[in-house]
PDB file of N, CA and C in Angstrom:
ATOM      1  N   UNK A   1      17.799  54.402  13.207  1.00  0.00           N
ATOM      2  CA  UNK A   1      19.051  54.899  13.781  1.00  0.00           C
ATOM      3  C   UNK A   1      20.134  53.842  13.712  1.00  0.00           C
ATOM      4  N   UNK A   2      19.679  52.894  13.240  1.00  0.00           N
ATOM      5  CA  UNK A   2      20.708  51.323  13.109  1.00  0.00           C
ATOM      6  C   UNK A   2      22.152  52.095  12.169  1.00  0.00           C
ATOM      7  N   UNK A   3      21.780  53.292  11.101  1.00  0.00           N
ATOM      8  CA  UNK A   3      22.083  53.304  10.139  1.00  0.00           C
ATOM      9  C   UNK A   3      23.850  54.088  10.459  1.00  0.00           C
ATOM     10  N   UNK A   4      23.931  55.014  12.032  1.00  0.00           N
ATOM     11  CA  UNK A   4      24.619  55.568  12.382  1.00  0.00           C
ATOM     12  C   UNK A   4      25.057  54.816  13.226  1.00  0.00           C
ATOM     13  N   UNK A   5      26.595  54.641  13.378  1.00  0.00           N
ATOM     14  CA  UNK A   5      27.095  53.354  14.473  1.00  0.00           C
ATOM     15  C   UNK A   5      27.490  54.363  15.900  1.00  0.00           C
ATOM     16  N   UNK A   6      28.348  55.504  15.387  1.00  0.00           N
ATOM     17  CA  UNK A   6      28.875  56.135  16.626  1.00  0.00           C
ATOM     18  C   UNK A   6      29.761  56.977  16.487  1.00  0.00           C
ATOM     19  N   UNK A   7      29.948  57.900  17.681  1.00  0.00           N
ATOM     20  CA  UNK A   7      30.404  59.487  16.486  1.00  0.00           C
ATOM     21  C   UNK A   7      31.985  58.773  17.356  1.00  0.00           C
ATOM     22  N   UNK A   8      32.589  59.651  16.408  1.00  0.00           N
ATOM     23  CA  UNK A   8      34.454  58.875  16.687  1.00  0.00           C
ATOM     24  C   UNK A   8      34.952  60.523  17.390  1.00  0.00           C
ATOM     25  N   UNK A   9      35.644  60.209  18.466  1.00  0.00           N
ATOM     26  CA  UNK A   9      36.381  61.253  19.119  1.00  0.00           C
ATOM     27  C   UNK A   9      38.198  60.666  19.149  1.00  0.00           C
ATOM     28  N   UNK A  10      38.810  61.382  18.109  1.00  0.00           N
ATOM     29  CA  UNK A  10      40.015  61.468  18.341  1.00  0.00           C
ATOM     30  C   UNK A  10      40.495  62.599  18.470  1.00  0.00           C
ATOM     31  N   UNK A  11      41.666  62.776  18.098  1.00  0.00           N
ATOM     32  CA  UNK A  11      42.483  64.422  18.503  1.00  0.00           C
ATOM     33  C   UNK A  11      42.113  64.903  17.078  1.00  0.00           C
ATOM     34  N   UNK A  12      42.304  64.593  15.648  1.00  0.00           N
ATOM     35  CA  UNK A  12      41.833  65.241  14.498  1.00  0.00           C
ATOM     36  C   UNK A  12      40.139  65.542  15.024  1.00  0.00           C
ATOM     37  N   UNK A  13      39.073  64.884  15.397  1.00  0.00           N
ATOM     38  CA  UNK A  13      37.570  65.168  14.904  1.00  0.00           C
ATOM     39  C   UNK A  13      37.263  66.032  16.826  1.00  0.00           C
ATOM     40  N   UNK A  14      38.189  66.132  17.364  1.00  0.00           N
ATOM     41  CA  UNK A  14      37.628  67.136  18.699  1.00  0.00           C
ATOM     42  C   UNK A  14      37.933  68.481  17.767  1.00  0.00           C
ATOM     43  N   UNK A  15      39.756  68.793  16.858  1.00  0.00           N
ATOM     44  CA  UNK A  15      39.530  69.851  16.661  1.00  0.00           C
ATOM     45  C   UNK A  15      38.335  70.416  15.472  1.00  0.00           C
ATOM     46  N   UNK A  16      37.996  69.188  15.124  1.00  0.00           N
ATOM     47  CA  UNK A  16      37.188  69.701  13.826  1.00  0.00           C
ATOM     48  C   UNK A  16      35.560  70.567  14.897  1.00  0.00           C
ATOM     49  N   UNK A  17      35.210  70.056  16.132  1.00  0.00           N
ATOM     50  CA  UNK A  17      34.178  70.661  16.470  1.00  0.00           C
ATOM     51  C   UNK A  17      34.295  71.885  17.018  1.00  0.00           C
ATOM     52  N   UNK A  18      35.587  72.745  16.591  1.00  0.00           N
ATOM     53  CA  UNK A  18      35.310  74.006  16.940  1.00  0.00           C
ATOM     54  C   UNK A  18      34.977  74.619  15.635  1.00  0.00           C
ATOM     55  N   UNK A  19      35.251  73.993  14.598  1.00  0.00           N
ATOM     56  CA  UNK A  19      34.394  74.459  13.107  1.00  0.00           C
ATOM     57  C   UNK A  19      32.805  73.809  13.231  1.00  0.00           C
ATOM     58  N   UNK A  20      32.463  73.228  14.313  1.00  0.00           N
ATOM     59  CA  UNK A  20      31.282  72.785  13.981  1.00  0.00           C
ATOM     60  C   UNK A  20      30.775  71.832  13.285  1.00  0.00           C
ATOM     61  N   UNK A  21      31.602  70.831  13.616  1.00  0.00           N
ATOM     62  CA  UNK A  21      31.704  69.806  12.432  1.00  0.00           C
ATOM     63  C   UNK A  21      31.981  68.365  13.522  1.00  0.00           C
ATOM     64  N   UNK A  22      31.302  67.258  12.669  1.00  0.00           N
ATOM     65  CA  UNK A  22      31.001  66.336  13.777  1.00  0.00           C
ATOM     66  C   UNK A  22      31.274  64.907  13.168  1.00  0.00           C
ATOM     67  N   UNK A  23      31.958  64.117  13.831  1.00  0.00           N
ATOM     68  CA  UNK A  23      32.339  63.026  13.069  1.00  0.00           C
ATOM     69  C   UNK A  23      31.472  61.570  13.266  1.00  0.00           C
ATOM     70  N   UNK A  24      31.334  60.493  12.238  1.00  0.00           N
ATOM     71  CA  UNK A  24      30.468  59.597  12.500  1.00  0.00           C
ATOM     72  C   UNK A  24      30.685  58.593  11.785  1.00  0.00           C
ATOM     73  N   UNK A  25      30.845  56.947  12.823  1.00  0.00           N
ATOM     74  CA  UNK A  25      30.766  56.253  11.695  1.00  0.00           C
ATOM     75  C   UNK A  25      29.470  55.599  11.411  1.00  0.00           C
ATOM     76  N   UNK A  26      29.224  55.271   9.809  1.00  0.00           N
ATOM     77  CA  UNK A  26      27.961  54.808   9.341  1.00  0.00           C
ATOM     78  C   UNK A  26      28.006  53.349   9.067  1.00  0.00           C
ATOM     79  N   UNK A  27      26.950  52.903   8.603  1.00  0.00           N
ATOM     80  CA  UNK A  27      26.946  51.582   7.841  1.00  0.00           C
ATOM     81  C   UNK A  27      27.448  52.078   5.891  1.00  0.00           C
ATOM     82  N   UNK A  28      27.800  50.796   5.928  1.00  0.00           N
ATOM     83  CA  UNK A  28      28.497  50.984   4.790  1.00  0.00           C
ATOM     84  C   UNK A  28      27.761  51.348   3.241  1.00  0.00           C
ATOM     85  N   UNK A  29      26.384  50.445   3.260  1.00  0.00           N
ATOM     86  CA  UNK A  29      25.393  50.983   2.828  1.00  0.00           C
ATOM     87  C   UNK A  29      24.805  52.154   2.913  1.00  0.00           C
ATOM     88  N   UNK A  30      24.804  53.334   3.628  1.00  0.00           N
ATOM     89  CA  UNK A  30      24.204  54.349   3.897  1.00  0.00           C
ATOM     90  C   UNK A  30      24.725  55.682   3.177  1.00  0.00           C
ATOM     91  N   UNK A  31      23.889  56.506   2.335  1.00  0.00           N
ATOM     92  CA  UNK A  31      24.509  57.523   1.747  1.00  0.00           C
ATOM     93  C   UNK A  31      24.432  58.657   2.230  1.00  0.00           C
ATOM     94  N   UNK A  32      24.889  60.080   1.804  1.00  0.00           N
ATOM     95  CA  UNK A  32      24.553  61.086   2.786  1.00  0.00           C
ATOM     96  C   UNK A  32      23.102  61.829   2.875  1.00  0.00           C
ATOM     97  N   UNK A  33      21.973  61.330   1.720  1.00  0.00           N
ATOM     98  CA  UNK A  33      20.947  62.396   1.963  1.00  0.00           C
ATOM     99  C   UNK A  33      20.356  61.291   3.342  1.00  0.00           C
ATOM    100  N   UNK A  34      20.342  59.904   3.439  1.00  0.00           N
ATOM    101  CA  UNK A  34      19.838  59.137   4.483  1.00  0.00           C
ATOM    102  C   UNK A  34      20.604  59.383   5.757  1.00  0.00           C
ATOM    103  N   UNK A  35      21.681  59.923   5.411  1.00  0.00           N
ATOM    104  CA  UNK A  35      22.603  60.280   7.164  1.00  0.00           C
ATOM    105  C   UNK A  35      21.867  61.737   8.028  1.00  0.00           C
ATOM    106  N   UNK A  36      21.631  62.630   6.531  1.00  0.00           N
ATOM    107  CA  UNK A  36      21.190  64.008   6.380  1.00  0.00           C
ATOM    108  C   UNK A  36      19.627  63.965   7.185  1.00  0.00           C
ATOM    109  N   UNK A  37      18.927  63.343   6.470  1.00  0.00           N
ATOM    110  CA  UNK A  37      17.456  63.236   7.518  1.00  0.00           C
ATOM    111  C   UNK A  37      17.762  62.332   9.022  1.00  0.00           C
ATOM    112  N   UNK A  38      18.461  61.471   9.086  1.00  0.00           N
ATOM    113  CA  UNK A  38      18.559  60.560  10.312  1.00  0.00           C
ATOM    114  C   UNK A  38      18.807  61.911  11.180  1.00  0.00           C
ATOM    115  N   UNK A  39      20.429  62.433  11.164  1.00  0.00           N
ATOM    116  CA  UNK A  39      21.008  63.596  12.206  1.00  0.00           C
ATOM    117  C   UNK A  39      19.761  64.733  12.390  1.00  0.00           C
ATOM    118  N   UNK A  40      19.256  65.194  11.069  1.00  0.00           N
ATOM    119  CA  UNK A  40      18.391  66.524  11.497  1.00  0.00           C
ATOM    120  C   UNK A  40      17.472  66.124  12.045  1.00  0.00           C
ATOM    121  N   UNK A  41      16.674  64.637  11.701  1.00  0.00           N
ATOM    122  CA  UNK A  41      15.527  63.967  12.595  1.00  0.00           C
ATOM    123  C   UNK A  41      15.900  63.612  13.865  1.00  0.00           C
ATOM    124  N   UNK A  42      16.785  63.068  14.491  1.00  0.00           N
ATOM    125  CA  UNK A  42      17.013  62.312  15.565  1.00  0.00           C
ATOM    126  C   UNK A  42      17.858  63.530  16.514  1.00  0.00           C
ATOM    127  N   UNK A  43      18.473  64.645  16.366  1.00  0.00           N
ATOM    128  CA  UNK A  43      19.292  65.750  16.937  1.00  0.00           C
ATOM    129  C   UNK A  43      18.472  67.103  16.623  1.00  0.00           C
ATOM    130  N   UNK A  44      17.553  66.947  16.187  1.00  0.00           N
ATOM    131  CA  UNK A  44      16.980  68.574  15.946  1.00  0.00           C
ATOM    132  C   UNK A  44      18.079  69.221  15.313  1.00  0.00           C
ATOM    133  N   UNK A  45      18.667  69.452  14.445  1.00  0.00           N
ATOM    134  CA  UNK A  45      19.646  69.954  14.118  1.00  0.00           C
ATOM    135  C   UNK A  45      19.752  70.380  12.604  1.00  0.00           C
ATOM    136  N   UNK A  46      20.075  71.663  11.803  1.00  0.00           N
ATOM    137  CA  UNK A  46      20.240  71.298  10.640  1.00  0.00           C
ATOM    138  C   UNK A  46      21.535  71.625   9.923  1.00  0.00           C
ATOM    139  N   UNK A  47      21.490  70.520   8.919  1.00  0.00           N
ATOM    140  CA  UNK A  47      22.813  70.022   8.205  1.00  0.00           C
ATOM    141  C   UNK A  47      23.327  71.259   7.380  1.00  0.00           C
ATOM    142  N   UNK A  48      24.498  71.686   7.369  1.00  0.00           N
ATOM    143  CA  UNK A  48      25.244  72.384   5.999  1.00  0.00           C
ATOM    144  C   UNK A  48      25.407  71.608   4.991  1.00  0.00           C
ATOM    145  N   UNK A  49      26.753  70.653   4.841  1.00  0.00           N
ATOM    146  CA  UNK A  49      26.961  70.055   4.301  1.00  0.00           C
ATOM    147  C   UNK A  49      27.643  68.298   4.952  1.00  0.00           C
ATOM    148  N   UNK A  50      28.007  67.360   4.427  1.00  0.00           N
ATOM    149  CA  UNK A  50      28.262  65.989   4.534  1.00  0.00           C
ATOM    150  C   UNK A  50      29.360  65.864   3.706  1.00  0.00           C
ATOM    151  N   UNK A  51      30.723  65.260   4.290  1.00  0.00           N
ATOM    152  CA  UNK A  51      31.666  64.666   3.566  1.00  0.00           C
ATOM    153  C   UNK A  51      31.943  63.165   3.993  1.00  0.00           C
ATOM    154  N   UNK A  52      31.687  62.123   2.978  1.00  0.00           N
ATOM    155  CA  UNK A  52      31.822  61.359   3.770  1.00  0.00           C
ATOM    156  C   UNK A  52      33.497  60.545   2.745  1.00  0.00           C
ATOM    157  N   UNK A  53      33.971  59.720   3.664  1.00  0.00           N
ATOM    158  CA  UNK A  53      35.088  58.358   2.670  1.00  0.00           C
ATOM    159  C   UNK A  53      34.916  57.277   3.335  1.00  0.00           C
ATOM    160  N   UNK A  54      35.518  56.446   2.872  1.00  0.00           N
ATOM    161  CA  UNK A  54      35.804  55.508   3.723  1.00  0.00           C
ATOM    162  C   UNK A  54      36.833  54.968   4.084  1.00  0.00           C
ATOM    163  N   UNK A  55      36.953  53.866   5.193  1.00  0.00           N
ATOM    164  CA  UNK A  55      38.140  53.862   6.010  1.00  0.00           C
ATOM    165  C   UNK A  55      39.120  52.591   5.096  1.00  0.00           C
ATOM    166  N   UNK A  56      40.474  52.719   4.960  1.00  0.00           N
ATOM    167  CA  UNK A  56      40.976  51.279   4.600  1.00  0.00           C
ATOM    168  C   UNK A  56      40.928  50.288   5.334  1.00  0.00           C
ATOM    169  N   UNK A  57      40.958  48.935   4.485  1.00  0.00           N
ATOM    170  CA  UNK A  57      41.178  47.645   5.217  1.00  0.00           C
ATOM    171  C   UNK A  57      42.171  47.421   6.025  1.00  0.00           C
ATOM    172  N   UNK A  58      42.012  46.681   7.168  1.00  0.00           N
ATOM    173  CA  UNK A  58      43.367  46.325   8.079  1.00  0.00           C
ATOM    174  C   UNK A  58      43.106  44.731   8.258  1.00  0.00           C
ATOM    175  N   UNK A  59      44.317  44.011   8.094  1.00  0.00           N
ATOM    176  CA  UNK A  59      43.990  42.914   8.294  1.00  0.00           C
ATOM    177  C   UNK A  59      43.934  42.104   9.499  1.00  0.00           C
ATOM    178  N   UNK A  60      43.470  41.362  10.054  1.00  0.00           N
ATOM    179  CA  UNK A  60      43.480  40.879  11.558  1.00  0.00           C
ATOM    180  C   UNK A  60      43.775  38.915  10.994  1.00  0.00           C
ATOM    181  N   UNK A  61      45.075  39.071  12.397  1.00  0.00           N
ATOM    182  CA  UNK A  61      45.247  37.679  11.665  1.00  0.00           C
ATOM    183  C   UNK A  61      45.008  36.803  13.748  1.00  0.00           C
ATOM    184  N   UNK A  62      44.231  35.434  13.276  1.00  0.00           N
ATOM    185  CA  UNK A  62      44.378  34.583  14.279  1.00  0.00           C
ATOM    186  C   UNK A  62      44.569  33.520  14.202  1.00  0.00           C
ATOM    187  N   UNK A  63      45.742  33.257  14.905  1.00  0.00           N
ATOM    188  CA  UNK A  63      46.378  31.618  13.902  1.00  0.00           C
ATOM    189  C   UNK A  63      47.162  31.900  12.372  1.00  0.00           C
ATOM    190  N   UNK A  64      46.090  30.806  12.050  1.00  0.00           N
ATOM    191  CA  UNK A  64      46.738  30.876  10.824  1.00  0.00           C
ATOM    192  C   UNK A  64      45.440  31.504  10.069  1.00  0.00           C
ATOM    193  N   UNK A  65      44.373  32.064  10.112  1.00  0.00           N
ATOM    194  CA  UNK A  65      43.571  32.825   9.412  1.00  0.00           C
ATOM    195  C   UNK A  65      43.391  34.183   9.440  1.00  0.00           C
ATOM    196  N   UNK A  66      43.939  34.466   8.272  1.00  0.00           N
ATOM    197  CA  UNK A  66      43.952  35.886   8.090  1.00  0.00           C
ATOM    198  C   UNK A  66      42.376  36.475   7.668  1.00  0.00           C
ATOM    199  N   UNK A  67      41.990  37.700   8.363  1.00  0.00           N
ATOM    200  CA  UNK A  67      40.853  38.325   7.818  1.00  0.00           C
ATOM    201  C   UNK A  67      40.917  39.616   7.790  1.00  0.00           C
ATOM    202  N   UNK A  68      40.157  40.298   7.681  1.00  0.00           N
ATOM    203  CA  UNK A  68      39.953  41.726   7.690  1.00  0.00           C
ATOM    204  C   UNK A  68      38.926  42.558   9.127  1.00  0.00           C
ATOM    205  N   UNK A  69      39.359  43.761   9.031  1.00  0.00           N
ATOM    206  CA  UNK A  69      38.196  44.082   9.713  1.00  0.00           C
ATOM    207  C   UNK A  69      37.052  44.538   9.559  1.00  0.00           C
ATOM    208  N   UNK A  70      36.379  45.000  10.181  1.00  0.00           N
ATOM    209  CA  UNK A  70      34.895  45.581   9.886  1.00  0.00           C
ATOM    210  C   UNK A  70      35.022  46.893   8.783  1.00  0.00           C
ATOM    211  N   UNK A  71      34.329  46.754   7.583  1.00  0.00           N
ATOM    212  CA  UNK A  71      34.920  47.601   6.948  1.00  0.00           C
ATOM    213  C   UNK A  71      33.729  49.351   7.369  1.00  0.00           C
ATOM    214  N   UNK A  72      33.723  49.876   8.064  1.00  0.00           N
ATOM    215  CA  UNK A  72      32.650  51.305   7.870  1.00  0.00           C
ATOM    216  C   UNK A  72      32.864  52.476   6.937  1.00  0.00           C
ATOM    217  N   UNK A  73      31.497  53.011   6.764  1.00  0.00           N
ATOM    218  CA  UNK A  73      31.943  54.412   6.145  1.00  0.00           C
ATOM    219  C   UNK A  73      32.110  55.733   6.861  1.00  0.00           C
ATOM    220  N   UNK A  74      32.835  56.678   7.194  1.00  0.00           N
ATOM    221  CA  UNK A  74      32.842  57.641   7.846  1.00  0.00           C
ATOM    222  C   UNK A  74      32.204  59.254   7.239  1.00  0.00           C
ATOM    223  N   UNK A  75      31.268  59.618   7.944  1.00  0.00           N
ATOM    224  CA  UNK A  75      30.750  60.642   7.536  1.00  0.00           C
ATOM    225  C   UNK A  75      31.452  62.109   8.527  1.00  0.00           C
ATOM    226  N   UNK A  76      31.389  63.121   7.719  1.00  0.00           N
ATOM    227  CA  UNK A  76      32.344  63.952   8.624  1.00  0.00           C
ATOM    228  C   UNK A  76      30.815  65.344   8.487  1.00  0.00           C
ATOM    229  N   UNK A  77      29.606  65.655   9.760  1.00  0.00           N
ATOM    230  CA  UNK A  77      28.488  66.367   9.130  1.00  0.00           C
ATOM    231  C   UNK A  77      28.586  68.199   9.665  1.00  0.00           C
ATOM    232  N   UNK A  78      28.724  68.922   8.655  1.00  0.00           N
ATOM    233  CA  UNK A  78      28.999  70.166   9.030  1.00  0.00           C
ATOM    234  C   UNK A  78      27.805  70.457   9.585  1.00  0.00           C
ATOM    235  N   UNK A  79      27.141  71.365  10.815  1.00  0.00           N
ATOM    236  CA  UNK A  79      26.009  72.012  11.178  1.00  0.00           C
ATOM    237  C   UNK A  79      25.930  73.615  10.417  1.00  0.00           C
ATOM    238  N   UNK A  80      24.759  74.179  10.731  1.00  0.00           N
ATOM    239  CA  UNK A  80      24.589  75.254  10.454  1.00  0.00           C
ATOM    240  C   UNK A  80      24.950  75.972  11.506  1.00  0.00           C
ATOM    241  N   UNK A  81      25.585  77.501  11.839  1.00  0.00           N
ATOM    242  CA  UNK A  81      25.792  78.378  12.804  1.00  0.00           C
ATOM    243  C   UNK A  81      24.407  78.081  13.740  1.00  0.00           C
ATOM    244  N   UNK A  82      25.023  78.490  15.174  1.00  0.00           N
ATOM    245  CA  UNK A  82      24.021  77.794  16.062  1.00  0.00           C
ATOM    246  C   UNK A  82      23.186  76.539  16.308  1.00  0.00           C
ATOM    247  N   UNK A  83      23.795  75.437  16.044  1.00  0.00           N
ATOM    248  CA  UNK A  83      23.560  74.358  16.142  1.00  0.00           C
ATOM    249  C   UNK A  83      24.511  73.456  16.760  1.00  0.00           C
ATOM    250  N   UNK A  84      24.061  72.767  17.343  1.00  0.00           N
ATOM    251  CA  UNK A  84      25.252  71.513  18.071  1.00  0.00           C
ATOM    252  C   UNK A  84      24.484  70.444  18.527  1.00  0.00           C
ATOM    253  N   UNK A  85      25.412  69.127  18.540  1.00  0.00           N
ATOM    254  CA  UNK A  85      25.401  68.007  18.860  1.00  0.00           C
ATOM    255  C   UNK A  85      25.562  67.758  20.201  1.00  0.00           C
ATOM    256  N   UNK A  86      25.088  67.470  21.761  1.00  0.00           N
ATOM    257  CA  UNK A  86      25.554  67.082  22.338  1.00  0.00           C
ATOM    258  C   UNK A  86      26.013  65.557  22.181  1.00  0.00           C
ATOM    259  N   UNK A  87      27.184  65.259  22.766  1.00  0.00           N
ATOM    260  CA  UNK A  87      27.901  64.010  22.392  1.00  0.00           C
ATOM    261  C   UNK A  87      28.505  63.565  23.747  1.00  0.00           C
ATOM    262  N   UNK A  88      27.929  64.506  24.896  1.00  0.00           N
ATOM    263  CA  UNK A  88      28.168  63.521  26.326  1.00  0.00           C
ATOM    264  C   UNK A  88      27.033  63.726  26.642  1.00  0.00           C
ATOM    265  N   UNK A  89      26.000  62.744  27.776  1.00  0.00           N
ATOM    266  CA  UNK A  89      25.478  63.404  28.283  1.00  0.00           C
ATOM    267  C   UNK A  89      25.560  63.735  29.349  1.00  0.00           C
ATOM    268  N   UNK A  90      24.663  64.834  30.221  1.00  0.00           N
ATOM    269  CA  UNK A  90      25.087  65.413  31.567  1.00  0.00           C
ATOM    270  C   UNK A  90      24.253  65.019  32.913  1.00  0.00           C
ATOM    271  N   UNK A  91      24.673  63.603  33.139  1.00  0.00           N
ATOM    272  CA  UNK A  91      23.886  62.449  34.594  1.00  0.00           C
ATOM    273  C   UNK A  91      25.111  62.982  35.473  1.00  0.00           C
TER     274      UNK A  91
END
């Protein structure tokens, strides 16, 4: 599960979960049939389809050294009808 960092909630990927569709960032190494077994293994859940891109560089400067940031890949994973992710849990 190292391989999935953490699903991203902004105002674009809340409306995407009324299509059923769930956002995530990965390691950069990771492709989609390995995202594809992680989610359906670890969520009971099964996959439609996987779009993934990745994010651009931003640079972070301190001082006088400029660097970059963490670079991830973002996977965007459609479910099949009747399926869902919980993504809070309920304590």
């Amino acid at each position: 599960m190292d391989q999935i960092r953490y699903p991203i909630l902004t105002e674009k990927t809340i409306s995407l979960l009324e299509k059923n569709q769930y956002s995530f960032d990965v390691d950069i190494k990771s492709n989609k049939t390995e995202i594809k077994k992680w989610i359906e293994l670890f969520f009971n859940v099964k996959v439609k389809n996987i779009n993934s891109h990745r994010l651009p560089k931003k640079k972070k400067r301190v001082g006088t050294i400029i660097g970059y940031t963490v670079q991830y890949k973002r996977m965007i994973v459609k479910l099949e009808s009747g399926y869902s992710i919980p993504l809070f849990s309920s304590k």
